[in-house]
Protein backbone atom coordinates (compact mmCIF):
# COMPACT_ATOMS: atom_id res chain seq x y z
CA UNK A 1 128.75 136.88 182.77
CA UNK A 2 129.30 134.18 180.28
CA UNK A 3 125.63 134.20 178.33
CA UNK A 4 126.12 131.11 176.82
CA UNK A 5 127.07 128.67 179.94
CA UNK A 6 124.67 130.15 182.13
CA UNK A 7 121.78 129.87 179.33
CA UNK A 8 122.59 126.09 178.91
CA UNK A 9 122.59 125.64 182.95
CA UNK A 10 119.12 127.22 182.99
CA UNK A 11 118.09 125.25 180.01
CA UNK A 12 118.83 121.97 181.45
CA UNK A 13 117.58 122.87 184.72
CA UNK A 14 113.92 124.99 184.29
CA UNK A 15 113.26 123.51 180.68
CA UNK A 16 114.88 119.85 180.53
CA UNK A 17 116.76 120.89 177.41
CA UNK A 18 120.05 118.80 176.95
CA UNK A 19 123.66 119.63 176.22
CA UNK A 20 122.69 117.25 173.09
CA UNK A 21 119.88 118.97 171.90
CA UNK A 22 122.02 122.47 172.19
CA UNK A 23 124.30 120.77 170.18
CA UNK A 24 122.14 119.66 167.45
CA UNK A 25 120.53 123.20 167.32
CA UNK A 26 124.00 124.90 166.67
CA UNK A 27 125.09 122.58 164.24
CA UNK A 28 122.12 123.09 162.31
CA UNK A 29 123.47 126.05 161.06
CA UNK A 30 127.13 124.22 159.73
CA UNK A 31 130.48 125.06 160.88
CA UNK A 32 131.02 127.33 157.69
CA UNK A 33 127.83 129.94 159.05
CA UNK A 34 128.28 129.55 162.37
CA UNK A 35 131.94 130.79 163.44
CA UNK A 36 133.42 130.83 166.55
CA UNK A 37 134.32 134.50 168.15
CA UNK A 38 137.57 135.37 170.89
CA UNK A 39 136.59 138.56 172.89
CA UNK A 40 138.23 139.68 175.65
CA UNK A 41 136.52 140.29 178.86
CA UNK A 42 137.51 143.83 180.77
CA UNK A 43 136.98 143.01 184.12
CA UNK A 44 139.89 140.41 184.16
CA UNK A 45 141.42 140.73 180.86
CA UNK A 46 140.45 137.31 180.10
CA UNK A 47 139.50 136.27 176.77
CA UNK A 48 136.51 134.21 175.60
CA UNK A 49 135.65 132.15 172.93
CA UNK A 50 132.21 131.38 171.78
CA UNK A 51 130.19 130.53 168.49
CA UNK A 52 128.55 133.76 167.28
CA UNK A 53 125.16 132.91 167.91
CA UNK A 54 126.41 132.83 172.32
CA UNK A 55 127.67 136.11 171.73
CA UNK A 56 124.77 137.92 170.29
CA UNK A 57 122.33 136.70 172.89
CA UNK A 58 124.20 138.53 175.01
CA UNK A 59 123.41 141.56 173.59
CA UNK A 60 119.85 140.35 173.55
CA UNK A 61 119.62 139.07 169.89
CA UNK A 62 118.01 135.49 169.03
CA UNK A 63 118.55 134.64 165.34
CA UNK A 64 116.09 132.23 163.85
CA UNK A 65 117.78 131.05 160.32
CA UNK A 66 116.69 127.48 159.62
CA UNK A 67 113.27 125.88 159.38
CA UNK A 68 111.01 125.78 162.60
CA UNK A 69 110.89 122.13 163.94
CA UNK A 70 110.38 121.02 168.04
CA UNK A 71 114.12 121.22 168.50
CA UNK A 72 114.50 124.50 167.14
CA UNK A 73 111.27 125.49 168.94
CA UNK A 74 112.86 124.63 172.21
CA UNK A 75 116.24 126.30 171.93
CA UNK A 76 114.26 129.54 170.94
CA UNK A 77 111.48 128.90 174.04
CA UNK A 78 114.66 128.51 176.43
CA UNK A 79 116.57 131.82 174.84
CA UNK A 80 113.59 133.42 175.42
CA UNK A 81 112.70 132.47 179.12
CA UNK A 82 116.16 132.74 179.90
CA UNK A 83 116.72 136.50 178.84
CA UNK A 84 113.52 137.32 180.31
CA UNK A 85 114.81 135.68 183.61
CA UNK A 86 118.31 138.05 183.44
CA UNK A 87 116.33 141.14 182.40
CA UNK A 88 112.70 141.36 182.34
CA UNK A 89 112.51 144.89 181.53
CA UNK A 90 114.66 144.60 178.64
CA UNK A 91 113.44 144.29 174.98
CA UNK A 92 114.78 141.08 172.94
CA UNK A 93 115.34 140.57 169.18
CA UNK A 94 114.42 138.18 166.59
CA UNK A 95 116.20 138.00 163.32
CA UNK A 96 114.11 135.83 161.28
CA UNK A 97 115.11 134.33 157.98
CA UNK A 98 112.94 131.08 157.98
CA UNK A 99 111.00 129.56 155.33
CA UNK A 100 108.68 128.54 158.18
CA UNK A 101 108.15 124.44 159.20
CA UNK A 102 106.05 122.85 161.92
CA UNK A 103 102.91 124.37 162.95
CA UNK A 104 102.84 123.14 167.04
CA UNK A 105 106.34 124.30 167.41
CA UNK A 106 105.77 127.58 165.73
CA UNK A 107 102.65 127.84 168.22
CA UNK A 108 104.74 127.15 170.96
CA UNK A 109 107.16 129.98 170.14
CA UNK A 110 104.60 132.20 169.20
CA UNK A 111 102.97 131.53 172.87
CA UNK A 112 106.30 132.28 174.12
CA UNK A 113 106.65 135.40 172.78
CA UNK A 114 102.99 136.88 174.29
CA UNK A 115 104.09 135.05 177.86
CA UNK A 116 107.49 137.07 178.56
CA UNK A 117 106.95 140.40 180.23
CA UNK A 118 110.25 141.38 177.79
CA UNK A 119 109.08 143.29 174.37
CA UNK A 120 110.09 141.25 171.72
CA UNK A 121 110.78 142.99 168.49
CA UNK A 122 111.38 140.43 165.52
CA UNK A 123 112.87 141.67 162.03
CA UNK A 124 112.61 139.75 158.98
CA UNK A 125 116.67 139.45 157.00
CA UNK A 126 115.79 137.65 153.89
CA UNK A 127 112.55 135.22 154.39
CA UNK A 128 109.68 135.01 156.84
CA UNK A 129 107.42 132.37 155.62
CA UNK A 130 104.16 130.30 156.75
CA UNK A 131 105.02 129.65 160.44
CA UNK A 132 108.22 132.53 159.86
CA UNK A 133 105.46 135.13 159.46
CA UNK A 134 103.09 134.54 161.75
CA UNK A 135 106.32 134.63 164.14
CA UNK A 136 107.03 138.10 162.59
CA UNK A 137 103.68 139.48 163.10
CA UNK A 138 104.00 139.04 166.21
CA UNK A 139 106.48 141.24 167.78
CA UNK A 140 105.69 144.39 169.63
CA UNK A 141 103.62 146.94 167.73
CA UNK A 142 106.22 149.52 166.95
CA UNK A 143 109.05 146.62 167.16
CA UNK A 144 108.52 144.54 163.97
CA UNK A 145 110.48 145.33 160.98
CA UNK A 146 112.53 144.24 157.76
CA UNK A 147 115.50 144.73 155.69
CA UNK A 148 114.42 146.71 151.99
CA UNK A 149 114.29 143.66 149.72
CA UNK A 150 113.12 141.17 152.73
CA UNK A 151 110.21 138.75 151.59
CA UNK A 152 107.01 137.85 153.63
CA UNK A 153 104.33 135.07 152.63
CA UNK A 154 100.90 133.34 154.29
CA UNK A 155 99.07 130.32 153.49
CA UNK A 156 96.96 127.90 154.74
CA UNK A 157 98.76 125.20 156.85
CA UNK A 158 99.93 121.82 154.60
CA UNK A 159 99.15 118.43 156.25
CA UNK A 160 98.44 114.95 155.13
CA UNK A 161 97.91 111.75 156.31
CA UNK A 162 96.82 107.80 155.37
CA UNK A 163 94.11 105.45 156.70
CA UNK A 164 90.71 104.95 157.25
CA UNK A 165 88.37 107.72 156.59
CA UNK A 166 87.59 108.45 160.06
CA UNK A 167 90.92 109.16 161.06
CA UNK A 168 91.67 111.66 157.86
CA UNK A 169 88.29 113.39 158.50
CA UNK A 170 89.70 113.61 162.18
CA UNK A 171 93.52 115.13 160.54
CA UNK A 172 91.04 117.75 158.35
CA UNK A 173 89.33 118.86 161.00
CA UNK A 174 92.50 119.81 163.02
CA UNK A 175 94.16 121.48 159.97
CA UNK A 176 91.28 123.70 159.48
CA UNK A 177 91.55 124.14 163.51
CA UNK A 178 94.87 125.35 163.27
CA UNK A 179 94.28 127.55 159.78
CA UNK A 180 91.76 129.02 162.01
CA UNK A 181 93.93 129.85 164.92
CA UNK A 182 96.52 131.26 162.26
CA UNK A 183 94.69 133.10 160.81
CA UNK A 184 93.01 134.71 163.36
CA UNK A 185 96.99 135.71 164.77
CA UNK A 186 97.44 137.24 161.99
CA UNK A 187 94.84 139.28 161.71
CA UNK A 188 94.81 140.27 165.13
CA UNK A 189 98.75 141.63 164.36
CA UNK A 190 97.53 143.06 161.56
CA UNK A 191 95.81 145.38 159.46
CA UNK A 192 93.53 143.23 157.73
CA UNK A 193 90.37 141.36 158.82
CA UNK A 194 89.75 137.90 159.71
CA UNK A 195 87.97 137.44 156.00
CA UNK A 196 90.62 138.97 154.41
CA UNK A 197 93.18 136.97 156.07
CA UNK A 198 91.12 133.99 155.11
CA UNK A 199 90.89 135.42 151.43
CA UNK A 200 94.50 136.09 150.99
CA UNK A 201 95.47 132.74 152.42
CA UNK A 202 93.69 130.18 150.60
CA UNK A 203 97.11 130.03 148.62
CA UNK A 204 100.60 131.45 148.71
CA UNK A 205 100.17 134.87 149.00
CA UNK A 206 103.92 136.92 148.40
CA UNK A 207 104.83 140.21 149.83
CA UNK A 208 107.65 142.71 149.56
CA UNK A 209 108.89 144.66 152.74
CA UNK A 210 106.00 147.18 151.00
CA UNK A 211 103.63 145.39 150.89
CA UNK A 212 104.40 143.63 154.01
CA UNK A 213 104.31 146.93 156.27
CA UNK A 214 100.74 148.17 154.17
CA UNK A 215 99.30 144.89 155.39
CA UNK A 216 100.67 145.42 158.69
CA UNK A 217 102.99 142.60 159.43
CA UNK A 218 105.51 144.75 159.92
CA UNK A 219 105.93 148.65 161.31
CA UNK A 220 109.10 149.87 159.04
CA UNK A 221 111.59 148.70 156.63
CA UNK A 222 115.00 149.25 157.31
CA UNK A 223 117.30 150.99 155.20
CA UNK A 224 120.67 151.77 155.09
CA UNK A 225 120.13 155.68 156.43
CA UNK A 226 117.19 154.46 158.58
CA UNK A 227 120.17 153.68 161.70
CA UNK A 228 121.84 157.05 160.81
């Protein structure tokens, strides 16, 4: 089965995603990064060329490398539904190396990831920040890891707006909605408290892989023997 044109048929038909929108989620990532593969398929002896990110999925493996915005949200809602769809028994990975970005879309992957009946286990290569570690969190107990020197962080969510003061009292009150909703998924994915989440949050608040699996975000840090 070619992974890639049957995930952008069921994209465009079950989730309305476009071929354009596909297209401005791979390129994203820059020709240089995101390098196109020629495998050759055993049934027929025919060979195949897709971008690298196609071919993973078809071994199950979503990478998340650029900052979380609705587009990006989408494409990683559609991988998601769409592997569940071919194999709903079958546990999916998330490579994450994001810096985090938009709250809603975060929320909406985040809700994505507790719908599927797949597992999802999510490991952090480099960065999972603000939105990119609540996402890590949230993987299957047991399933949520990162590489040695990986780097996780929490805060409060950033917002800001203009106008009259009823409508920024109206924006504060949804940011401190949403910090509460955070912080409260964290916690619950955790192994700290609500109040402590609250407490360590208030401002940018850094961890090593070490530090990352003591506070629970993770359940083990990959090392070089740790696949022997």
């Amino acid at each position: 089965m070619n992974s890639s044109k049957e995930f952008k048929k069921y994209a465009n038909k079950h989730l309305g995603v476009n071929s354009m929108t596909l297209h401005n989620y791979t390129s994203a990532y820059g020709n240089y990064i995101n390098p196109t593969i020629t495998e050759e398929i055993t049934e027929n002896r025919r060979q195949v060329t897709m971008d690298v990110f196609s071919r993973l999925m078809q071994d199950r493996i979503i990478f998340l490398g650029v900052p979380i915005n609705d587009t990006v949200a989408n494409i990683i809602q559609a991988q998601l539904l769409f592997l569940e769809s071919t194999g709903p028994k079958e546990d999916i990975e998330i490579y994450l190396n994001s810096p985090g970005g938009q709250v809603y879309a975060g929320l909406g992957i985040y809700d994505t990831i507790q719908f599927i009946s797949s597992n999802v286990s999510t490991i952090c290569t480099g960065m999972a920040a603000s939105m990119g570690a609540v996402l890590l969190c949230a993987g299957e107990k047991g399933k949520r890891s990162a590489l040695q020197h990986s780097r996780v962080m929490i805060h409060q969510p950033l917002g800001g707006t203009q106008g009259q003061a009823s409508d920024i009292q109206i924006v504060a009150r949804e940011i401190d909605k949403l910090k509460k909703e955070l912080y409260e998924i964290i916690a619950n994915h955790s192994n700290k408290s609500y109040d402590e989440v609250c407490r360590d949050g208030d401002r940018d608040f850094w961890m090593d892989s070490k530090e990352a699996l003591e506070y629970g975000m993770i359940d083990e840090i990959l090392k070089p023997d740790s696949k022997k």
